[in-house]
N, C-alpha and C. Protein backbone atom coordinates (compact mmCIF):
# COMPACT_ATOMS: atom_id res chain seq x y z
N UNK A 1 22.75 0.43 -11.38
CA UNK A 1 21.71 -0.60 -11.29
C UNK A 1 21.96 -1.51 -10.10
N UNK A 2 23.05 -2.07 -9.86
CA UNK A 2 23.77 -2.38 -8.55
C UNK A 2 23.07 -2.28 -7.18
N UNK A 3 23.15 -0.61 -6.93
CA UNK A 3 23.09 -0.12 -6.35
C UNK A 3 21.59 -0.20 -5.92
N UNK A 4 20.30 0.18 -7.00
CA UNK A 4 19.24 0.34 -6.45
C UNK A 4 18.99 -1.44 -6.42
N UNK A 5 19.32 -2.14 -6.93
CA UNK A 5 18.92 -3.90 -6.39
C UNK A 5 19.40 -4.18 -5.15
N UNK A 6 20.42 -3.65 -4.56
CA UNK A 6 20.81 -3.74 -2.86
C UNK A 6 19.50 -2.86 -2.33
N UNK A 7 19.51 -2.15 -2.64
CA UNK A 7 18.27 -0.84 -2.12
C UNK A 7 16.85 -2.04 -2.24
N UNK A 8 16.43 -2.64 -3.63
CA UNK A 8 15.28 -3.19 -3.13
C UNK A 8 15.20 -4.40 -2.68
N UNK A 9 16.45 -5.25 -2.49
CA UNK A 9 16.39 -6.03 -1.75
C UNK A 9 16.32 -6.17 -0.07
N UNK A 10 16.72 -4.40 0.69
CA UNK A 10 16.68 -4.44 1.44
C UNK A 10 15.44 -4.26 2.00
N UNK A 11 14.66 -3.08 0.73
CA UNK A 11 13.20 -3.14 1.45
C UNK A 11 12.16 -4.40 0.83
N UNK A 12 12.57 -5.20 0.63
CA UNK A 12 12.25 -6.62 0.46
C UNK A 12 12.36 -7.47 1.63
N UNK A 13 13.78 -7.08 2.63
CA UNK A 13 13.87 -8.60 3.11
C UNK A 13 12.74 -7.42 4.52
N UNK A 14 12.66 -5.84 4.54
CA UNK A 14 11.73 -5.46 5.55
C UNK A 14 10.69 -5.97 5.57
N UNK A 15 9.99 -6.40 4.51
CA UNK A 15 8.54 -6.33 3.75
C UNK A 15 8.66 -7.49 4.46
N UNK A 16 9.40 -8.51 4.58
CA UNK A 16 9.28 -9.84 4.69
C UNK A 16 9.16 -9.90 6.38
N UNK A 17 9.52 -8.77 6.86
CA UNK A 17 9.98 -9.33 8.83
C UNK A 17 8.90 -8.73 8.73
N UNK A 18 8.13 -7.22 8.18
CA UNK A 18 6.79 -6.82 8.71
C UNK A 18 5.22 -8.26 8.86
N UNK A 19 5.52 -8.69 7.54
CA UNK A 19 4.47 -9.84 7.33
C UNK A 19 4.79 -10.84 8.61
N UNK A 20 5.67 -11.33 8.61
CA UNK A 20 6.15 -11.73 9.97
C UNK A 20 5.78 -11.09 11.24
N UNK A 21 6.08 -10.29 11.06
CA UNK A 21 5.50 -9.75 12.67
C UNK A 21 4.46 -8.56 12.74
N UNK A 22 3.59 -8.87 11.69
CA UNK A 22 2.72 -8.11 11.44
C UNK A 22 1.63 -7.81 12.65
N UNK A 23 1.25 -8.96 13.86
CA UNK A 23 0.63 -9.01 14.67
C UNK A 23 1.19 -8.01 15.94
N UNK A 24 2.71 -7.67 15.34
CA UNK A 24 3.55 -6.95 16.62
C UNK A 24 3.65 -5.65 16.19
N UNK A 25 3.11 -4.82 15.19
CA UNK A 25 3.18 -3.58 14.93
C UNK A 25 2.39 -2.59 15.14
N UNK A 26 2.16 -1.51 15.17
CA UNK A 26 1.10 -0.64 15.64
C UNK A 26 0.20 -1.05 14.91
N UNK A 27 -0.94 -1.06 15.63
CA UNK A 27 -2.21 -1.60 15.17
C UNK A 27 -2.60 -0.34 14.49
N UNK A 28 -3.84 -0.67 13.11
CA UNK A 28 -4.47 0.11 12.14
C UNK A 28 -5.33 0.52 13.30
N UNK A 29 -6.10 1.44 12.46
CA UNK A 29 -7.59 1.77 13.28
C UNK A 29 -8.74 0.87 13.00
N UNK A 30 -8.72 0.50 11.70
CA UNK A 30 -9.85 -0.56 11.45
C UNK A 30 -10.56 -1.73 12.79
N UNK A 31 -11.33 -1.65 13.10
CA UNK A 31 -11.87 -2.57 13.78
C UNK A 31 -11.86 -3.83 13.16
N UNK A 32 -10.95 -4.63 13.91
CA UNK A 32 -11.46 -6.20 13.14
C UNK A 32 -12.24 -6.54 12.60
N UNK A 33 -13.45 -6.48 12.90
CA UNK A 33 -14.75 -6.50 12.75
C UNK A 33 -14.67 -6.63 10.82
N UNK A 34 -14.66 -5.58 10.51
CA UNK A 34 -14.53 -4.32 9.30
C UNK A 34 -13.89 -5.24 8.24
N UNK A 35 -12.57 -5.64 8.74
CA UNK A 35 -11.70 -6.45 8.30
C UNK A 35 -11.97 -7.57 7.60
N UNK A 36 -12.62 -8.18 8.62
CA UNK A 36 -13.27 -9.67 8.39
C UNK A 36 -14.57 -9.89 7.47
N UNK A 37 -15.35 -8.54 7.82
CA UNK A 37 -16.32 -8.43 6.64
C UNK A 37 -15.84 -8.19 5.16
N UNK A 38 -14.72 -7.36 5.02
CA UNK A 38 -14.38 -7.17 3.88
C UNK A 38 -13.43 -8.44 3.60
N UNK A 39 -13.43 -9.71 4.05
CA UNK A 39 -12.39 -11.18 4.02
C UNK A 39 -13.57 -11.58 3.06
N UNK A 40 -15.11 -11.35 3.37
CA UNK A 40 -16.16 -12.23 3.59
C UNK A 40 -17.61 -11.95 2.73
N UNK A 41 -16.88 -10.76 2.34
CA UNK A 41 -18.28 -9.60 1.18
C UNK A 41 -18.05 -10.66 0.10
N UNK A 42 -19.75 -10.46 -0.66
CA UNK A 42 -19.64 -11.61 -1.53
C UNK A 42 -19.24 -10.01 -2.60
N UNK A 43 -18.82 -10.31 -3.62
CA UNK A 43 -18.11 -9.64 -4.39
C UNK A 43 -18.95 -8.23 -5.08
N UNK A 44 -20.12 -8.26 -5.40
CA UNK A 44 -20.76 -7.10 -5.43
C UNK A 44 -20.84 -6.13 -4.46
N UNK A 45 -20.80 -6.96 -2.97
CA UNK A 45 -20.16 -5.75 -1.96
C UNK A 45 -19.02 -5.16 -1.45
N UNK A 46 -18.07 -6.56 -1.88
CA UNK A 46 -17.03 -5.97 -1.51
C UNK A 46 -16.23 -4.51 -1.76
N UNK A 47 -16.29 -4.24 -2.59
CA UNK A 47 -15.83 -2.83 -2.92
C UNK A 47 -15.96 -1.23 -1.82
N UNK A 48 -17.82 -1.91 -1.77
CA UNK A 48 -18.05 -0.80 -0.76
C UNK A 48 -17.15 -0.98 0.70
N UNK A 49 -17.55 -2.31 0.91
CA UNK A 49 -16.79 -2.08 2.60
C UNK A 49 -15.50 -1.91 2.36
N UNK A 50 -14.65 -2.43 1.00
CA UNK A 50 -12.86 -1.65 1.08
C UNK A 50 -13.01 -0.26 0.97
N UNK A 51 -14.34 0.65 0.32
CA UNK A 51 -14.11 2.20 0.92
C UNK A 51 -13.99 2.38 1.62
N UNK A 52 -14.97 1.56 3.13
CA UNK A 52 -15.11 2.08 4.23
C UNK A 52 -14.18 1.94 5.12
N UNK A 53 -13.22 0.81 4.64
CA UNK A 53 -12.07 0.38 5.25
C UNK A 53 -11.31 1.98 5.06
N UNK A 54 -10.91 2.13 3.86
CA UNK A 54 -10.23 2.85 3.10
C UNK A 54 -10.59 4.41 3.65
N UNK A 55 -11.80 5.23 4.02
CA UNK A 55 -12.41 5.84 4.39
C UNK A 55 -11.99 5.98 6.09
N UNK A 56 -12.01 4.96 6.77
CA UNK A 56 -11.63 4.66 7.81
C UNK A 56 -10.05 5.25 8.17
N UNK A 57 -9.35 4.66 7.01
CA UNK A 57 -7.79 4.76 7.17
C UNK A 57 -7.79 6.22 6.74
N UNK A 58 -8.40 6.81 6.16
CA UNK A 58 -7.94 7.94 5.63
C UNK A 58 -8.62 9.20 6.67
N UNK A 59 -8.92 9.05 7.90
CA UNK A 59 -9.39 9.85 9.03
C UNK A 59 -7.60 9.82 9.74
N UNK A 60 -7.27 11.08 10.02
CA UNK A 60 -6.53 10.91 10.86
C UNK A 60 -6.41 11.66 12.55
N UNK A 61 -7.74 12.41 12.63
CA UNK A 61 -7.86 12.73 13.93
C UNK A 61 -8.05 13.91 14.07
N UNK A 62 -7.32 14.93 13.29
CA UNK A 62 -6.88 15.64 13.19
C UNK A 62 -7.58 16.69 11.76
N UNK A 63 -8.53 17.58 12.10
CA UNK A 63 -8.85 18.91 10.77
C UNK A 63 -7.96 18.73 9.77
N UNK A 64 -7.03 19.53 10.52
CA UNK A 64 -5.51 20.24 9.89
C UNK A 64 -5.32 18.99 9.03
N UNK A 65 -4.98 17.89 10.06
CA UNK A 65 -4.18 16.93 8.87
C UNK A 65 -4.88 16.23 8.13
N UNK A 66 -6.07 16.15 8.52
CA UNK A 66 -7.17 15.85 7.12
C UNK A 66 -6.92 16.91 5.61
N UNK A 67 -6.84 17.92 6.22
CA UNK A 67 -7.30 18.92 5.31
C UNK A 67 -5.59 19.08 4.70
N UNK A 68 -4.49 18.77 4.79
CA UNK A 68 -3.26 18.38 4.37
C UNK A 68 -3.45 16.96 3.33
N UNK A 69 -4.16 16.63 4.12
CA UNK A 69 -4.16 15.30 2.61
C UNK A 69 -5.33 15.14 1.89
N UNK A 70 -5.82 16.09 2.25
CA UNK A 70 -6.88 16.54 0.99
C UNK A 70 -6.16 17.24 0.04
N UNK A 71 -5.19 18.58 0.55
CA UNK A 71 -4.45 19.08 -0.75
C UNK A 71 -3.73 18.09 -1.27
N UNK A 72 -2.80 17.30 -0.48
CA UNK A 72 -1.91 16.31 -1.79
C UNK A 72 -3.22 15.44 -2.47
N UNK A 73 -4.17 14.96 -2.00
CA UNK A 73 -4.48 14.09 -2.83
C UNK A 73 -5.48 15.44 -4.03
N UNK A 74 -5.35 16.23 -3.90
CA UNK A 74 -6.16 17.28 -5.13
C UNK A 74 -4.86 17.55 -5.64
N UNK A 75 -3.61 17.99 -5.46
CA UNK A 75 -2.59 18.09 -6.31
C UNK A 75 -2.32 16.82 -7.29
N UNK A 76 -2.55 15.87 -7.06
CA UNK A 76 -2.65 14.47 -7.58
C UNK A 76 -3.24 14.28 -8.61
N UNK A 77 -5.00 14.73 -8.05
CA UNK A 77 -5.51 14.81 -9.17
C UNK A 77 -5.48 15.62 -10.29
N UNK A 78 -4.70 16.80 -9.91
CA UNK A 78 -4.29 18.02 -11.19
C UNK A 78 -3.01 17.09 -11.84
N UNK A 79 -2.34 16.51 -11.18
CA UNK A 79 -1.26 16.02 -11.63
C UNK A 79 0.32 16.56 -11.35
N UNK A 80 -0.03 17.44 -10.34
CA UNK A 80 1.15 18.03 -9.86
C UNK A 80 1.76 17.15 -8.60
N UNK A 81 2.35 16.62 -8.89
CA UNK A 81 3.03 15.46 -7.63
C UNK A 81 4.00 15.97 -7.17
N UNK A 82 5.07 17.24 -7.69
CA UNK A 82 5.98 17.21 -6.63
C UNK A 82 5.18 18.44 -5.65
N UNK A 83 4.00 19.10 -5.77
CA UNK A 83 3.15 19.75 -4.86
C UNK A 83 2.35 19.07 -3.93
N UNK A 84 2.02 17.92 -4.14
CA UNK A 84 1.48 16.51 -4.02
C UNK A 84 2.51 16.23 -2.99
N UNK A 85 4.04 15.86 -3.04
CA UNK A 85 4.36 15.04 -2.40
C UNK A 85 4.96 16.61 -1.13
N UNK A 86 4.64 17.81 -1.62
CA UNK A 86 4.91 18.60 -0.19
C UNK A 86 3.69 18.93 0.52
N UNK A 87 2.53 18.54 0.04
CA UNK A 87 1.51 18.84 1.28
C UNK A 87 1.65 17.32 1.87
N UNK A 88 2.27 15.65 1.26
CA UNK A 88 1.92 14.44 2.38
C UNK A 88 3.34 15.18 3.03
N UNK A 89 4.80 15.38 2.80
CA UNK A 89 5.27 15.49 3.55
C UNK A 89 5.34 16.25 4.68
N UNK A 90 4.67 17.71 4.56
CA UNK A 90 3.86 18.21 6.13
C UNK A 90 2.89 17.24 6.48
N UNK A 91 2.06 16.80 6.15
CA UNK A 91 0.90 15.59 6.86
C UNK A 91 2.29 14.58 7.41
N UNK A 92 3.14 13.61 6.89
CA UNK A 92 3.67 12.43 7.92
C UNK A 92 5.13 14.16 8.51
N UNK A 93 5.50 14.76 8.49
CA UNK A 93 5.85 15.79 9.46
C UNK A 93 4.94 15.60 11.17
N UNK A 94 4.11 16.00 10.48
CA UNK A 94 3.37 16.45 11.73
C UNK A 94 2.22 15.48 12.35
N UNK A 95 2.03 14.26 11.19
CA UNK A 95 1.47 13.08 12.09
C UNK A 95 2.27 12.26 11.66
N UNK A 96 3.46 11.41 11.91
CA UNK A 96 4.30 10.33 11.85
C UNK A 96 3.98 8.81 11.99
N UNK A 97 2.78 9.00 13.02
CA UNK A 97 1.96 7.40 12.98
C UNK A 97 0.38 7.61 12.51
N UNK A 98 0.54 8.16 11.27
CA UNK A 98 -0.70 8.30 10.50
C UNK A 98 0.10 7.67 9.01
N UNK A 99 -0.28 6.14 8.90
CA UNK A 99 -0.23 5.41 7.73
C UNK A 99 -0.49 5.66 6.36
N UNK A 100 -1.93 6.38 6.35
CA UNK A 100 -2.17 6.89 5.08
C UNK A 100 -1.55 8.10 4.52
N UNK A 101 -0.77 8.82 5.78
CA UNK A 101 0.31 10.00 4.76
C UNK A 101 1.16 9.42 4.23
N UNK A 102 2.13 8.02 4.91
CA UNK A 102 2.62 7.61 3.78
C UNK A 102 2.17 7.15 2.60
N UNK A 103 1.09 6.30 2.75
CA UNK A 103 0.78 5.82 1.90
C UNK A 103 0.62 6.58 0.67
N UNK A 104 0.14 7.55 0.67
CA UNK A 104 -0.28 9.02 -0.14
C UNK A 104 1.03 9.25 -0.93
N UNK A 105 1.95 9.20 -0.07
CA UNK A 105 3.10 10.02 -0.43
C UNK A 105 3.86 9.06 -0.87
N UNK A 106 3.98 8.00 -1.08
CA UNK A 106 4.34 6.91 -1.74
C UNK A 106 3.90 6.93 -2.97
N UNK A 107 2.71 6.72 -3.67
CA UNK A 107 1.90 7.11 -4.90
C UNK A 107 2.41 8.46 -5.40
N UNK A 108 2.40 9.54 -4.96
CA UNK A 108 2.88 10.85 -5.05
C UNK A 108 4.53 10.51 -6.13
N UNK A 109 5.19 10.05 -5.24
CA UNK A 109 6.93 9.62 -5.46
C UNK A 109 6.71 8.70 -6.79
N UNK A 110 5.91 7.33 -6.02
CA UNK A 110 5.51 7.03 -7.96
C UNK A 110 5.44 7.06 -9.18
N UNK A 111 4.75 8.09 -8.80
CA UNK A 111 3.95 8.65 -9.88
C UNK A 111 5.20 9.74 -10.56
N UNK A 112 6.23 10.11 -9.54
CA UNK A 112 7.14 11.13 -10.10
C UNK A 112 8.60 10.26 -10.31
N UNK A 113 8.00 9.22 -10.85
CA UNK A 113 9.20 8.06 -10.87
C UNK A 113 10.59 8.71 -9.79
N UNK A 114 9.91 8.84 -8.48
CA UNK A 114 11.16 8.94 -7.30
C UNK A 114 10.74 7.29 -6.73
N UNK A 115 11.30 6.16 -7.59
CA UNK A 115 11.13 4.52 -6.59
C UNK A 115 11.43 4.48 -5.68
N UNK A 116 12.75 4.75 -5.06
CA UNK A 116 13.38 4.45 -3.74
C UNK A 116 12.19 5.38 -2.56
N UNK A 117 12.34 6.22 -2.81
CA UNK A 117 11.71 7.28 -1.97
C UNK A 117 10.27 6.67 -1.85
N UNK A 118 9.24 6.02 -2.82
CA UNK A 118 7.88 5.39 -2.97
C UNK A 118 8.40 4.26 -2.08
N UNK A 119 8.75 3.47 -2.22
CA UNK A 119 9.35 2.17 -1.76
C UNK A 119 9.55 2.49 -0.40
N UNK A 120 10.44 3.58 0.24
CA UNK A 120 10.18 3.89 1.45
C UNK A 120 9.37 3.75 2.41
N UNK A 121 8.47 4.55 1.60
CA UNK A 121 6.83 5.33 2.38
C UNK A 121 6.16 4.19 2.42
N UNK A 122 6.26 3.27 1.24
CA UNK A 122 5.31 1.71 1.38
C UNK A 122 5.76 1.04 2.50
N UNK A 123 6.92 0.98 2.77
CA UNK A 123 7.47 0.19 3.90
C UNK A 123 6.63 0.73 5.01
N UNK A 124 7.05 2.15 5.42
CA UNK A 124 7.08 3.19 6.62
C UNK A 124 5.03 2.61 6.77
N UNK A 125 4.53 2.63 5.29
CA UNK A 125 2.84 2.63 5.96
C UNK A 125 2.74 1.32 6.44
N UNK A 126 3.41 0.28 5.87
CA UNK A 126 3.36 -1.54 5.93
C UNK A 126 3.54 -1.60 7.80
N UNK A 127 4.68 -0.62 7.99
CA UNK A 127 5.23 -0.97 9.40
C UNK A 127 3.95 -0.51 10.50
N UNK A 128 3.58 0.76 10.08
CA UNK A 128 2.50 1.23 11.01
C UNK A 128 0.61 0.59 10.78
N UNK A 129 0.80 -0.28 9.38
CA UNK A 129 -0.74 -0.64 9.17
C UNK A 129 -0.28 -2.13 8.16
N UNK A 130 -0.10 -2.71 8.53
CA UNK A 130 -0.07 -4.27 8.13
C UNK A 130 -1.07 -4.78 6.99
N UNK A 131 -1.98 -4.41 7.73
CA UNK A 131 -3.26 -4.62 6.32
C UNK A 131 -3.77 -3.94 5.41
N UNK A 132 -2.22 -2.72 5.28
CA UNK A 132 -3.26 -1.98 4.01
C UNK A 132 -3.07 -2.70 3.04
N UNK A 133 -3.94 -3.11 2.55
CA UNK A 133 -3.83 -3.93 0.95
C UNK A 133 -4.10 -2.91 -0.09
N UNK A 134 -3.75 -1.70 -0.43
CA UNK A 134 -3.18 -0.70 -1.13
C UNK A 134 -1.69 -0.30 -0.80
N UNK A 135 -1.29 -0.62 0.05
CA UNK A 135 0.42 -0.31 0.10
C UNK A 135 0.93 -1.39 -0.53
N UNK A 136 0.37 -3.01 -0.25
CA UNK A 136 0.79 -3.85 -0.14
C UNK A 136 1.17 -4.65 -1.44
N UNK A 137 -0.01 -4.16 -2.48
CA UNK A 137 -0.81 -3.74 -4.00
C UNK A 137 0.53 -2.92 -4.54
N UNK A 138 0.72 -1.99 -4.00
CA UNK A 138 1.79 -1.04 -4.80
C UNK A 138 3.21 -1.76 -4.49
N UNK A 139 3.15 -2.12 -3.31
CA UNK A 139 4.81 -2.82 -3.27
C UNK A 139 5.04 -3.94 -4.08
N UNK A 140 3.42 -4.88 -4.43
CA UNK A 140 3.90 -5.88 -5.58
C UNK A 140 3.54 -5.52 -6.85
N UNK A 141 3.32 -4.20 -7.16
CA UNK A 141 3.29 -3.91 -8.74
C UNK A 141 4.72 -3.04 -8.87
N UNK A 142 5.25 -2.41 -7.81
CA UNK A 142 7.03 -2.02 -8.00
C UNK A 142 8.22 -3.13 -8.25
N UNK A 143 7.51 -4.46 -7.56
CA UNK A 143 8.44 -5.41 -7.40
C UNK A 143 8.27 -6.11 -8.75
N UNK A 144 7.09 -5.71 -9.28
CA UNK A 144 7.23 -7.07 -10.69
C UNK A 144 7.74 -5.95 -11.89
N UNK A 145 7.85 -4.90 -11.25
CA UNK A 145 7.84 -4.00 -12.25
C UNK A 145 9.56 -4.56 -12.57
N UNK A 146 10.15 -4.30 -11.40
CA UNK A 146 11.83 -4.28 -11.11
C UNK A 146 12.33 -6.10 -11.56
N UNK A 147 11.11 -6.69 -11.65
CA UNK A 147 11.92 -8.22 -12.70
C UNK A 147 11.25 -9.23 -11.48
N UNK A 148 10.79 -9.02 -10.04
CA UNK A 148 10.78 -9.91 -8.87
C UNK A 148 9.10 -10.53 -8.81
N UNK A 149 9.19 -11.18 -10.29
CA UNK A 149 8.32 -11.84 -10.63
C UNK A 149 7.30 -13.18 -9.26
N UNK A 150 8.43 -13.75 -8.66
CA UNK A 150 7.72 -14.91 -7.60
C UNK A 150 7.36 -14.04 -6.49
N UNK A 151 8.17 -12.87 -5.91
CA UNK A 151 8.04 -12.04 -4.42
C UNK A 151 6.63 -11.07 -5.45
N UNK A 152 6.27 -10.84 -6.21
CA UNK A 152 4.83 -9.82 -6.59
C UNK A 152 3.78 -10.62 -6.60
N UNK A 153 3.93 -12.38 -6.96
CA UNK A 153 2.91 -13.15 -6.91
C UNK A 153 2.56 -13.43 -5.34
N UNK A 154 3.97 -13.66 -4.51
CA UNK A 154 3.67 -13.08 -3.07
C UNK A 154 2.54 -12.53 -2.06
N UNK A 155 3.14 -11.21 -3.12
CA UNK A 155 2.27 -10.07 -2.36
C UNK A 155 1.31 -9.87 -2.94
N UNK A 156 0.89 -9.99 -4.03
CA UNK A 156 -0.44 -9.99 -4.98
C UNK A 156 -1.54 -11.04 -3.89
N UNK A 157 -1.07 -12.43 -3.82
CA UNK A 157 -1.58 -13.00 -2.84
C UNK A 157 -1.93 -12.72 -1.46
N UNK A 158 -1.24 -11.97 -1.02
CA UNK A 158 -1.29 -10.98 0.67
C UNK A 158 -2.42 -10.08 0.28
N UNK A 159 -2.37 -9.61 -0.59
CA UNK A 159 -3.61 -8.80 -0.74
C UNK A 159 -4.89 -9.80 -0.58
N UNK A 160 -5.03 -10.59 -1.46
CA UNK A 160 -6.13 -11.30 -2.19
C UNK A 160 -6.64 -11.91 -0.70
N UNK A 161 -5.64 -12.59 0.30
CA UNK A 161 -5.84 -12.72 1.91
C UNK A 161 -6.75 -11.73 2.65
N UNK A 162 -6.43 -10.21 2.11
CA UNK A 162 -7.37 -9.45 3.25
C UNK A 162 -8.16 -8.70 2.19
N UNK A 163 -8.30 -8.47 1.16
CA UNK A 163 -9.31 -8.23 0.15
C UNK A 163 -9.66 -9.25 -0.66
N UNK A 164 -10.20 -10.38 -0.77
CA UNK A 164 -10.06 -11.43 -1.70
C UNK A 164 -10.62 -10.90 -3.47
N UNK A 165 -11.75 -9.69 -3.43
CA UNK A 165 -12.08 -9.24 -4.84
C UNK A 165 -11.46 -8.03 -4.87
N UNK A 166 -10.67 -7.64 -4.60
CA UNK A 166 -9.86 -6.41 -4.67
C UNK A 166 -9.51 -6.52 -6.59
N UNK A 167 -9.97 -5.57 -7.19
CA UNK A 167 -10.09 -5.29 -8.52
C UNK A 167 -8.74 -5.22 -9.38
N UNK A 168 -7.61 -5.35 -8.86
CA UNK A 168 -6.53 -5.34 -9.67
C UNK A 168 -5.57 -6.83 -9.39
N UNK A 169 -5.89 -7.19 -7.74
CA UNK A 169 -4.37 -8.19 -7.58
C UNK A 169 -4.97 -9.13 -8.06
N UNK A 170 -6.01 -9.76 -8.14
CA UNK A 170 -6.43 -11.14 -8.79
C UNK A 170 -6.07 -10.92 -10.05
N UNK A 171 -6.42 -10.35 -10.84
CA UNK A 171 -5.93 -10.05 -12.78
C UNK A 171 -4.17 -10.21 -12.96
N UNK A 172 -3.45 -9.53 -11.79
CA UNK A 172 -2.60 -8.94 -12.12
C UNK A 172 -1.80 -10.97 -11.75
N UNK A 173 -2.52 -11.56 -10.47
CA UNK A 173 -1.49 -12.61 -9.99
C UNK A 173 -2.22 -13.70 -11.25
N UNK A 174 -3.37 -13.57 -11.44
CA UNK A 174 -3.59 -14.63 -13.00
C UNK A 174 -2.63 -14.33 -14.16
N UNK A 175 -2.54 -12.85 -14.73
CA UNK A 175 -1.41 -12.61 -15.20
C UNK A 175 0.41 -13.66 -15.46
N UNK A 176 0.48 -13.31 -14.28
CA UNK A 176 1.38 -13.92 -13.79
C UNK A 176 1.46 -15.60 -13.70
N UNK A 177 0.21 -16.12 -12.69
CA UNK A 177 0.26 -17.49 -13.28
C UNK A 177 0.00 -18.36 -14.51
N UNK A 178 -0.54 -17.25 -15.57
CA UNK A 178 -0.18 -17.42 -16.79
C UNK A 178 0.78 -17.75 -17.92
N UNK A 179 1.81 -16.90 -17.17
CA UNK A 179 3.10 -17.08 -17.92
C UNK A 179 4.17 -18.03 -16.74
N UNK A 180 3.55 -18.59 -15.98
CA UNK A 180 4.26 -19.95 -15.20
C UNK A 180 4.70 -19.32 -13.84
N UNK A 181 4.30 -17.93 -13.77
CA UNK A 181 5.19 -17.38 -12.02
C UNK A 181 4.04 -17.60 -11.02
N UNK A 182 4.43 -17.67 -9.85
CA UNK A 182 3.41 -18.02 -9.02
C UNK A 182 2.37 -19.19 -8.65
N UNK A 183 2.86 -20.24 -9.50
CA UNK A 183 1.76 -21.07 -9.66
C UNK A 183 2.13 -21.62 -8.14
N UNK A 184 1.07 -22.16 -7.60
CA UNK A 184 1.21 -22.96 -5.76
C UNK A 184 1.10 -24.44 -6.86
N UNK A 185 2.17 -25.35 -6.04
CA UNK A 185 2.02 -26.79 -6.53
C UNK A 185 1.22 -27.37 -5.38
């Protein structure tokens, strides 16, 4: 137990220099633009423009590697994740600054209770796409999972910053300021 709390503290104090220098990392593809609308959708729309965000991120240039994370994400849906996590690992193989293979393959690991290895890939997508507020979502539902109750109200909040109706982190950080974590004085 030791052991993996050094492990998530380290990709904790990463999480913390990416947000920090989030303006200095490879930029997403999203057009600002995109971004700011989805800051700004009154809440019946918002959803759609986080597809399109989401839709957006999930182009990677590339047939082949489209069509690679189409199989993991259909192994997914059968429920086969460690087949799942070998079609994202040919996709970030062979595209390395394509965010959403990690991201993919993070959920994949998840889902196959491999944490460290999920925890990874969240970092690896955080470093190359700053604003996914689905990596960002999963790194603070691992962290409250693991006891790091104030750092998930955190990041629950980082989300709520670039998705403000994003359908899970608002419930999940009321949750929380419910039982006294997170409250802003």
């Amino acid at each position: 137990m030791r052991m993996f709390s050094v492990n998530l503290k380290r990709h904790l104090t990463a999480l913390g220099t990416l947000v920090l220098l989030s303006g200095m990392t490879v930029a997403d593809t999203v057009p600002p633009e995109l971004l700011e609308k989805l800051r700004t959708a009154p809440e019946g729309e918002a959803p759609r423009v986080a597809r399109e965000v989401e839709t957006t991120w999930g182009r990677s240039g590339s047939a082949a590697m489209d069509l690679l994370l189409k199989r993991g994400r259909d192994a997914m849906e059968q429920g086969d994740y460690l087949l799942a996590i070998d079609h994202f690992t040919a996709l970030t193989d062979h595209a390395p600054d394509f965010a959403e293979g990690y991201h993919a393959r993070a959920e994949a690991f998840f889902r196959a209770e491999r944490y460290g290895p999920a925890l990874d890939d969240l970092e690896r997508t955080l470093a190359l796409n700053p604003q996914h507020f689905e990596a960002i979502f999963g790194f603070a539902v691992m962290v409250q999972e693991f006891g790091d109750l104030r750092r998930a109200a955190d990041l629950y909040r980082r989300v709520l910053a670039i998705y403000p109706h994003h359908p899970h982190a608002g419930e999940a950080l009321t949750r929380l300021q419910r039982d006294g974590i997170g409250r802003e004085l």
